[in-house]
Protein backbone atom coordinates (compact mmCIF):
# COMPACT_ATOMS: atom_id res chain seq x y z
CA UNK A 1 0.00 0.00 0.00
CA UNK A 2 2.99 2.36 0.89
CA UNK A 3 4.30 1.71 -2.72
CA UNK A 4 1.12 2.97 -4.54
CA UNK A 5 0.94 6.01 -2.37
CA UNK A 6 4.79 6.82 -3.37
CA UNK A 7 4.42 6.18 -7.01
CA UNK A 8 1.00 8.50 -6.93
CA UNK A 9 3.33 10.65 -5.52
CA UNK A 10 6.04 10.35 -8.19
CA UNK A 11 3.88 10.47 -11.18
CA UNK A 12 2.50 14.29 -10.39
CA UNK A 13 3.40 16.93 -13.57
CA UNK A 14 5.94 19.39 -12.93
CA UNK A 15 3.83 23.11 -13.07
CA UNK A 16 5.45 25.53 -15.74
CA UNK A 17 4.17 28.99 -15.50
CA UNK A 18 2.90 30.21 -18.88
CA UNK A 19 3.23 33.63 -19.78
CA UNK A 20 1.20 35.79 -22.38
CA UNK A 21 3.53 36.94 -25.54
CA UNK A 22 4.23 40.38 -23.76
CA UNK A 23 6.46 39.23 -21.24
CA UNK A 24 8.88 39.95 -19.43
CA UNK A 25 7.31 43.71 -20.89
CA UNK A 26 3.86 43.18 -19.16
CA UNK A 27 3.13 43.25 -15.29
CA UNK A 28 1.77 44.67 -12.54
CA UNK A 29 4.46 47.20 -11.02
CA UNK A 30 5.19 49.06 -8.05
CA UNK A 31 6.97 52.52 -8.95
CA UNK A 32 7.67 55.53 -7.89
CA UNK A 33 7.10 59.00 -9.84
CA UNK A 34 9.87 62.18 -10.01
CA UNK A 35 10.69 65.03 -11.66
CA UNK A 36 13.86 65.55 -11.59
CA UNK A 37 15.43 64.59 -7.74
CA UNK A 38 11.91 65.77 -7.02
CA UNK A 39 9.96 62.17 -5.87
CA UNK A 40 6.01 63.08 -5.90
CA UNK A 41 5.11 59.56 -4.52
CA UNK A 42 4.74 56.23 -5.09
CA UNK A 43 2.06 54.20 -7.22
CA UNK A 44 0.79 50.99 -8.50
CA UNK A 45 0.30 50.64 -12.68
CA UNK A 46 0.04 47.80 -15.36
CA UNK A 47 1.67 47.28 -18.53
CA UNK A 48 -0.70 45.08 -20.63
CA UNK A 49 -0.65 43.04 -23.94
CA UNK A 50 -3.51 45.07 -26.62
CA UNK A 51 -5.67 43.25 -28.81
CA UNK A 52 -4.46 44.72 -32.11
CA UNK A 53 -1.72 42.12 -32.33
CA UNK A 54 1.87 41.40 -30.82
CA UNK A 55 3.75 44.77 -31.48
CA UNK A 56 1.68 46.81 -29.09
CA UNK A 57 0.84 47.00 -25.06
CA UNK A 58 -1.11 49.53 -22.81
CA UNK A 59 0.77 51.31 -20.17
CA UNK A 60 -1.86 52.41 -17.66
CA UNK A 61 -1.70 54.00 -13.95
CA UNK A 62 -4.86 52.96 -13.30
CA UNK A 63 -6.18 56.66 -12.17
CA UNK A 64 -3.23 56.36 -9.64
CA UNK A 65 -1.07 59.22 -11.00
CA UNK A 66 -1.93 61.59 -14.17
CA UNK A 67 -4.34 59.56 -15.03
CA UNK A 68 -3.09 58.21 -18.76
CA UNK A 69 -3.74 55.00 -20.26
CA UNK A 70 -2.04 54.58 -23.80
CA UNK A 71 -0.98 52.33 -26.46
CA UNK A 72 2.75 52.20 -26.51
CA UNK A 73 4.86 50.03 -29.60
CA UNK A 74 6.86 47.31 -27.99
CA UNK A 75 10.24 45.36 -28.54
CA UNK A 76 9.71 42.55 -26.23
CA UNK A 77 13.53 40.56 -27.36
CA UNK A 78 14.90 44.39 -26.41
CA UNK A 79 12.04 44.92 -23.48
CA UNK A 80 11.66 48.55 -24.31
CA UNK A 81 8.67 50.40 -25.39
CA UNK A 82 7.44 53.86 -26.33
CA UNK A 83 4.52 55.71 -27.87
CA UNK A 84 4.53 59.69 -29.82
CA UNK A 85 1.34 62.15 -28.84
CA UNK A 86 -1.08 59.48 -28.39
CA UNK A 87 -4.60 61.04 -26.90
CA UNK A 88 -5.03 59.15 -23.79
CA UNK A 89 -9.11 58.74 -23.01
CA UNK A 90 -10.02 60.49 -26.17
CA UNK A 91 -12.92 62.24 -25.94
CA UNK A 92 -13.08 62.34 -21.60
CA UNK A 93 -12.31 65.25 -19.00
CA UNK A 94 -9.23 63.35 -18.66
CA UNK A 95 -7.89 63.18 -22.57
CA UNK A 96 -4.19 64.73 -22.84
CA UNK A 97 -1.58 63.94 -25.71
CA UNK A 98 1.54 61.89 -23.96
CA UNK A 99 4.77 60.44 -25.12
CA UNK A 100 6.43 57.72 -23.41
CA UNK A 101 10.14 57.99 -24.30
CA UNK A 102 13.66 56.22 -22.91
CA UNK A 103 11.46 52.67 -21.71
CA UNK A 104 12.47 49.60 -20.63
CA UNK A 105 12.52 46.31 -18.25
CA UNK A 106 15.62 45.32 -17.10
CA UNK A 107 16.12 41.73 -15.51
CA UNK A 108 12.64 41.05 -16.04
CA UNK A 109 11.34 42.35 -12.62
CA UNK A 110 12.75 46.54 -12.46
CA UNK A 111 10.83 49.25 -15.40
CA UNK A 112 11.17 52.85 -16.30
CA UNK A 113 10.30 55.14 -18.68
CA UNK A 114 10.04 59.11 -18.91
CA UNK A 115 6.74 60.46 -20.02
CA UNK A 116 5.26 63.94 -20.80
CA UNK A 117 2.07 65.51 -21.37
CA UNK A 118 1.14 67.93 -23.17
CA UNK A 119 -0.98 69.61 -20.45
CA UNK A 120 1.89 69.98 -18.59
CA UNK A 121 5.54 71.36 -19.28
CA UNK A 122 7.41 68.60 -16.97
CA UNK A 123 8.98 65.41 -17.72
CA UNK A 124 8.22 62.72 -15.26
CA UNK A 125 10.46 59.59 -14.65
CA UNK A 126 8.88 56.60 -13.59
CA UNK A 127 10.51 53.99 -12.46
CA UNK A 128 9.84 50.69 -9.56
CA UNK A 129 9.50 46.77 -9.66
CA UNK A 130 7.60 44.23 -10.44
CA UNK A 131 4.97 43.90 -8.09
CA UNK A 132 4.88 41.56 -5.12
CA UNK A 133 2.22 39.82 -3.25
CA UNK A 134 3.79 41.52 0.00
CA UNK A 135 2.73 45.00 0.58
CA UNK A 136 6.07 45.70 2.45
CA UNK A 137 8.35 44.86 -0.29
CA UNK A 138 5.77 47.00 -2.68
CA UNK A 139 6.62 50.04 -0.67
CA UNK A 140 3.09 50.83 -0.05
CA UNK A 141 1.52 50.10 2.91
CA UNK A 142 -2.44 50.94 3.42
């Protein structure tokens, strides 16, 4: 009886996390926004896959920042992105014209990018980690 229960035991499949096409680019990720030395805070945003094919992903905050949500062209063997005056919500009290510029995920788990919008004459630098399921590692405690 002991030997069935060890060979149910040695016959489970190994797990392999899948991944969607956008990755190591997409994620959930804790960063932190500056201008300059200047650090306004810190926030929680996505980076997404789109469903207009596999050289495009959203970069959203979520409302947690500006807010901007906006399709960005990807390189996912060089993990950078960046999108030129695209109108984020189109058409809503929160539409501005932004450009994501200098972007990229290093080591598959750290991001940043610089983005600017129109509405405003400063350059912001975002930049953080992959997000964790520990709130004290995120940096943000509630």
């Amino acid at each position: 009886m002991i030997g069935l229960a060890l060979l149910g035991f040695s016959c489970q499949k190994e797990y392999e996390k899948e991944y969607n096409w956008a990755y190591p680019v997409s994620g959930d990720w804790t960063v932190t926004v500056a201008v300059g030395e200047n650090v306004l805070g810190s926030i929680f945003m996505k980076t997404y896959n789109t469903s207009f094919g596999q050289d495009s992903i959203w970069v959203d905050d979520n409302h947690n920042f500006w807010p901007f949500q906006v399709k960005a062209k990807v390189d996912v063997n060089a993990r950078t992105f960046e999108t030129t005056e695209f109108v984020s919500y189109e058409g809503t009290n929160n539409e501005d014209i932004v450009t994501i510029t200098n972007a990229k995920v290093v080591n598959n788990d750290s991001i940043y990018f610089e983005i600017k919008f129109d509405s405003d004459p400063d350059t912001y630098i975002i930049s953080g980690h992959r997000r964790v399921s520990y709130d004290e590692y995120n940096g943000i405690i509630h």
